[in-house]
N, C-alpha and C. Protein backbone atom coordinates (compact mmCIF):
# COMPACT_ATOMS: atom_id res chain seq x y z
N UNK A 1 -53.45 19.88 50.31
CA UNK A 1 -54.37 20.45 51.27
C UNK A 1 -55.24 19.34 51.84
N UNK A 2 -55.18 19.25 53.30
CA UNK A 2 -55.98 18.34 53.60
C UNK A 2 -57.63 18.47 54.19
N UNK A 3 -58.66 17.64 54.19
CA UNK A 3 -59.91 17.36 55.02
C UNK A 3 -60.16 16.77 55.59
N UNK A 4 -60.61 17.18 56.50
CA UNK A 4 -61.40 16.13 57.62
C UNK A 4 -63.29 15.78 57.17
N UNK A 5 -63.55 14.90 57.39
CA UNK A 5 -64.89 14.61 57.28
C UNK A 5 -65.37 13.32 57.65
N UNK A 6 -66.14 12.97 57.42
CA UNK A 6 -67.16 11.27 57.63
C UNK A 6 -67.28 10.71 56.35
N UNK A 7 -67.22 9.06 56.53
CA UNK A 7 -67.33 8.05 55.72
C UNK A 7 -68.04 7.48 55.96
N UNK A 8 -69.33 7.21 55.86
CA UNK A 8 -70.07 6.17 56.21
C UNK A 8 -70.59 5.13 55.50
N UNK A 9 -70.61 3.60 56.10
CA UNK A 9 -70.19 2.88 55.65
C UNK A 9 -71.57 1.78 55.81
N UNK A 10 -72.17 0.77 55.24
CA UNK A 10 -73.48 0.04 55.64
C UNK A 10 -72.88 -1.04 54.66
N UNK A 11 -73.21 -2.53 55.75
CA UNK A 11 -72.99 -3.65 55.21
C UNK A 11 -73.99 -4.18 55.20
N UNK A 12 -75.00 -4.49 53.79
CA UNK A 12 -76.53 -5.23 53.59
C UNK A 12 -76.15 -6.52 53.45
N UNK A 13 -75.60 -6.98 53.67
CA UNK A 13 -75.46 -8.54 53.32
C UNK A 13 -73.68 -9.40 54.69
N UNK A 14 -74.06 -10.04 55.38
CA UNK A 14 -72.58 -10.34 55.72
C UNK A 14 -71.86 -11.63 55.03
N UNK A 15 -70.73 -11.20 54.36
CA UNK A 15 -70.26 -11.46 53.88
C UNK A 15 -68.97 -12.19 54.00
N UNK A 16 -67.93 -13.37 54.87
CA UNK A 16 -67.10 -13.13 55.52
C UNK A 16 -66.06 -12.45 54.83
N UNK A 17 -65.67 -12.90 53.15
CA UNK A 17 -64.57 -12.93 52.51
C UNK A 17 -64.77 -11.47 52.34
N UNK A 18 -66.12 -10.40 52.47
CA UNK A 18 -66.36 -9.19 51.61
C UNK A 18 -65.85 -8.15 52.98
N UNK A 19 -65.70 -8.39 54.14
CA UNK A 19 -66.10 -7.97 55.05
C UNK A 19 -64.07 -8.04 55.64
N UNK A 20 -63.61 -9.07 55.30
CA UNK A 20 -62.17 -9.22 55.68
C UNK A 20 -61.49 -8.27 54.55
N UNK A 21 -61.74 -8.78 53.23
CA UNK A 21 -61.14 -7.81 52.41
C UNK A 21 -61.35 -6.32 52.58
N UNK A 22 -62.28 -5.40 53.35
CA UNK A 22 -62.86 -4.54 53.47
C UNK A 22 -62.15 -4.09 55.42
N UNK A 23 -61.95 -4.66 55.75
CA UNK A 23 -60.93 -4.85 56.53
C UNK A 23 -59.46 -4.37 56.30
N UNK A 24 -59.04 -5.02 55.29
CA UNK A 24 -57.87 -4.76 54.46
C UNK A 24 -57.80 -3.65 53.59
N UNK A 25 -59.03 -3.12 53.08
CA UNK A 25 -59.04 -1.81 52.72
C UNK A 25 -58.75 -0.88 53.84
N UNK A 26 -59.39 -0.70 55.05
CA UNK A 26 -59.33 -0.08 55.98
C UNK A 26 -57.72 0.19 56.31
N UNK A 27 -56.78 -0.96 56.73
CA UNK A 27 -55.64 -1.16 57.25
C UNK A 27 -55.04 -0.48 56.22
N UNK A 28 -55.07 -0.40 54.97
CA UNK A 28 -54.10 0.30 54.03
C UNK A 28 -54.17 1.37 53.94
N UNK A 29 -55.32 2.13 54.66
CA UNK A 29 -55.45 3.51 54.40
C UNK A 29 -55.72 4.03 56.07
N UNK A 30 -54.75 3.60 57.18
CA UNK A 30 -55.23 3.86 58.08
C UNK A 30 -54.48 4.86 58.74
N UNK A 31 -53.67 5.44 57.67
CA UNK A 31 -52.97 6.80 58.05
C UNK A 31 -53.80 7.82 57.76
N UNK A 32 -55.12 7.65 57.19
CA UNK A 32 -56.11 8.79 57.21
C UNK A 32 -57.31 8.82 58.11
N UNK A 33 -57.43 7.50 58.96
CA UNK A 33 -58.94 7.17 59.64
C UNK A 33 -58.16 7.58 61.05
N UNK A 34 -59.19 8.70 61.70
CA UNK A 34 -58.60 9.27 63.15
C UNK A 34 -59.55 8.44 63.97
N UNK A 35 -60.68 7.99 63.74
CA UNK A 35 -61.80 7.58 64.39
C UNK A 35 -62.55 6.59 63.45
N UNK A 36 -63.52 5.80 64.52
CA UNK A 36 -63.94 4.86 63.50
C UNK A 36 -64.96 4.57 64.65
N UNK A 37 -66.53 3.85 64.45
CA UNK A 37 -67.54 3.35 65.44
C UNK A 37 -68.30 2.63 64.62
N UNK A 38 -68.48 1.18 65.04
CA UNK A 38 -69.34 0.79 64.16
C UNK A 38 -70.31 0.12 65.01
N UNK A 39 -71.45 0.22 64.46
CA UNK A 39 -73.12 -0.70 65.01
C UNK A 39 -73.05 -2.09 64.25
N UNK A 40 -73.38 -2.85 65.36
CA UNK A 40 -73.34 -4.56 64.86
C UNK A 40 -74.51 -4.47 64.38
N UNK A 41 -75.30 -5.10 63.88
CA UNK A 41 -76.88 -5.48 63.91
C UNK A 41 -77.14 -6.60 63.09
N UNK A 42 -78.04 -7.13 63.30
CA UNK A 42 -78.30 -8.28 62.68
C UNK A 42 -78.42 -8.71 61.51
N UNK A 43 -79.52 -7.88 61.00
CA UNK A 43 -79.38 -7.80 59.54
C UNK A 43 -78.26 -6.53 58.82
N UNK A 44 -78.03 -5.77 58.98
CA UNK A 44 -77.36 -4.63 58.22
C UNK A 44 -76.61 -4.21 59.56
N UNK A 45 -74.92 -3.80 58.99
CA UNK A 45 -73.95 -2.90 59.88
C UNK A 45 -73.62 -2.06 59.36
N UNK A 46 -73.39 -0.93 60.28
CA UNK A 46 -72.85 0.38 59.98
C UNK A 46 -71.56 0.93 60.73
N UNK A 47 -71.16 1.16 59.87
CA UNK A 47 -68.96 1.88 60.24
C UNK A 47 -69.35 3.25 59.59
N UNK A 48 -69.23 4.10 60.97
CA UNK A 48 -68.91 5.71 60.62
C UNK A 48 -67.09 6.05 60.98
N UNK A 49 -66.43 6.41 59.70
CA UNK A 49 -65.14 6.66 59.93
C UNK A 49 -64.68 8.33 59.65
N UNK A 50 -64.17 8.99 61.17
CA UNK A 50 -63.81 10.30 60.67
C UNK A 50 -62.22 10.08 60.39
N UNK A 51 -62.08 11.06 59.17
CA UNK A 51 -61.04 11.18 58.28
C UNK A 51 -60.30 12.15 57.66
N UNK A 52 -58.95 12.02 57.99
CA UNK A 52 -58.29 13.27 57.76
C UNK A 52 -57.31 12.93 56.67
N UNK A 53 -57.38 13.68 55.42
CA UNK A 53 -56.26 13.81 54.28
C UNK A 53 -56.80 14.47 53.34
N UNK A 54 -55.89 14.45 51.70
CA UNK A 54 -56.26 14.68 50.80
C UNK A 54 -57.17 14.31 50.09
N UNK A 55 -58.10 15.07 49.37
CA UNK A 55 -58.98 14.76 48.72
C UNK A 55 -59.01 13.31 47.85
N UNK A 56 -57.69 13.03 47.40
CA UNK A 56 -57.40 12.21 46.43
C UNK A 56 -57.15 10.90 47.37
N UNK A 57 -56.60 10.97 48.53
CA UNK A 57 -56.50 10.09 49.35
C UNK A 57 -57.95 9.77 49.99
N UNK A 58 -58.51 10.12 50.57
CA UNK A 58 -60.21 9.94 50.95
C UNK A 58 -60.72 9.33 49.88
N UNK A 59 -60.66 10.02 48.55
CA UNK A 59 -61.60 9.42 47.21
C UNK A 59 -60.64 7.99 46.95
N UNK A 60 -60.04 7.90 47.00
CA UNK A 60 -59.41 6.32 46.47
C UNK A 60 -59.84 5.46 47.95
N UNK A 61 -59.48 5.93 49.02
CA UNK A 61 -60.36 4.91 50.00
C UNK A 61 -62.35 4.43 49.49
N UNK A 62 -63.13 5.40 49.37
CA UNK A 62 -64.11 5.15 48.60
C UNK A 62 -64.19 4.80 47.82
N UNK A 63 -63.39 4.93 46.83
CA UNK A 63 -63.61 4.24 45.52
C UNK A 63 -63.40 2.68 45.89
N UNK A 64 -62.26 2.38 46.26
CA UNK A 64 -62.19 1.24 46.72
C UNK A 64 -63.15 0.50 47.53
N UNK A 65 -64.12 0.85 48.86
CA UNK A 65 -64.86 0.64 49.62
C UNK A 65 -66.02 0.48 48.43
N UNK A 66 -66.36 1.23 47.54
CA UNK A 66 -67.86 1.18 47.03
C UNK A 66 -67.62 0.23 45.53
N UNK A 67 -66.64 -0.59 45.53
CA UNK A 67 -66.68 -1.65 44.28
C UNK A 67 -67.02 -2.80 44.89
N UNK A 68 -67.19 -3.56 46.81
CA UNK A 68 -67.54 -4.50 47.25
C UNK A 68 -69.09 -4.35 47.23
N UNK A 69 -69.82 -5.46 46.41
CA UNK A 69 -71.15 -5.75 46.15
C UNK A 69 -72.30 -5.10 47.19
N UNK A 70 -71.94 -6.05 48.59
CA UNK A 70 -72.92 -5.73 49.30
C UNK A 70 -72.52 -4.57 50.97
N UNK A 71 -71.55 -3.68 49.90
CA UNK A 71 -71.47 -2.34 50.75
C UNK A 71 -71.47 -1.01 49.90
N UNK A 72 -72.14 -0.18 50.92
CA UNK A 72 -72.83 1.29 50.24
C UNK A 72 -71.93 1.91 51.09
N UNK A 73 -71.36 2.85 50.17
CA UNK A 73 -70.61 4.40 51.18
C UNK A 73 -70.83 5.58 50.75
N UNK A 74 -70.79 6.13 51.61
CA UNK A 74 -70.58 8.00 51.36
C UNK A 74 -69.99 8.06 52.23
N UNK A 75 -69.63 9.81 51.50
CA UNK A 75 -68.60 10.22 52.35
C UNK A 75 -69.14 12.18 52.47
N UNK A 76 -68.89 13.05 53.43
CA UNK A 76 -68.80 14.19 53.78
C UNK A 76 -68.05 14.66 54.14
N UNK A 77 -67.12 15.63 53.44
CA UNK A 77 -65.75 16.32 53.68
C UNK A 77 -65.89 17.98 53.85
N UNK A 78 -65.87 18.35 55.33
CA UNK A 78 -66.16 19.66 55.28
C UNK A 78 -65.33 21.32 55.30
N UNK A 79 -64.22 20.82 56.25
CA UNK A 79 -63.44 21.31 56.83
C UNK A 79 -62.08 21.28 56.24
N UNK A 80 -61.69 22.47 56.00
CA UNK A 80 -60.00 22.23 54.77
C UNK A 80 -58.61 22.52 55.94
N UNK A 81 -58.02 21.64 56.37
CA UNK A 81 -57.27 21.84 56.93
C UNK A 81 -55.47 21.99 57.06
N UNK A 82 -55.10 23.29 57.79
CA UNK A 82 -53.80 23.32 56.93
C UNK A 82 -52.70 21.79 56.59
């Protein structure tokens, strides 16, 4: 059963090597990201990604995203779709 919802994503620190690998998270799971927008900013960036799959597929993208040091995620999954 799949969901759609938001990932949001904040980078406190830039990082290049944290920020490419995190990159590479993205690309491996990009059969679930329908949308994606991110704010540059100087000190801190933010990536809002809407996302469609299984629960188990969404949670292993996060899990993965929230073991790099200087990035924070959540996520909101609302909608169960057939």
């Amino acid at each position: 059963m799949k969901k759609i919802g938001v990932v949001g994503i904040v980078i406190t620190q830039k990082n290049k090597e944290e920020i490419l690998a995190m990159q590479a998270v993205l690309g491996e799971f990009s059969d679930i990201i329908v949308g994606r927008m991110g704010i540059p900013r100087e000190d801190v960036n933010a990536i809002a990604l809407i996302v469609e799959g299984t629960v188990e597929r969404i949670s292993a993208l996060t899990g993965k995203l929230g073991k790099f040091e200087n990035i924070s995620v959540k996520s909101a999954l609302a909608v169960t779709m057939e």
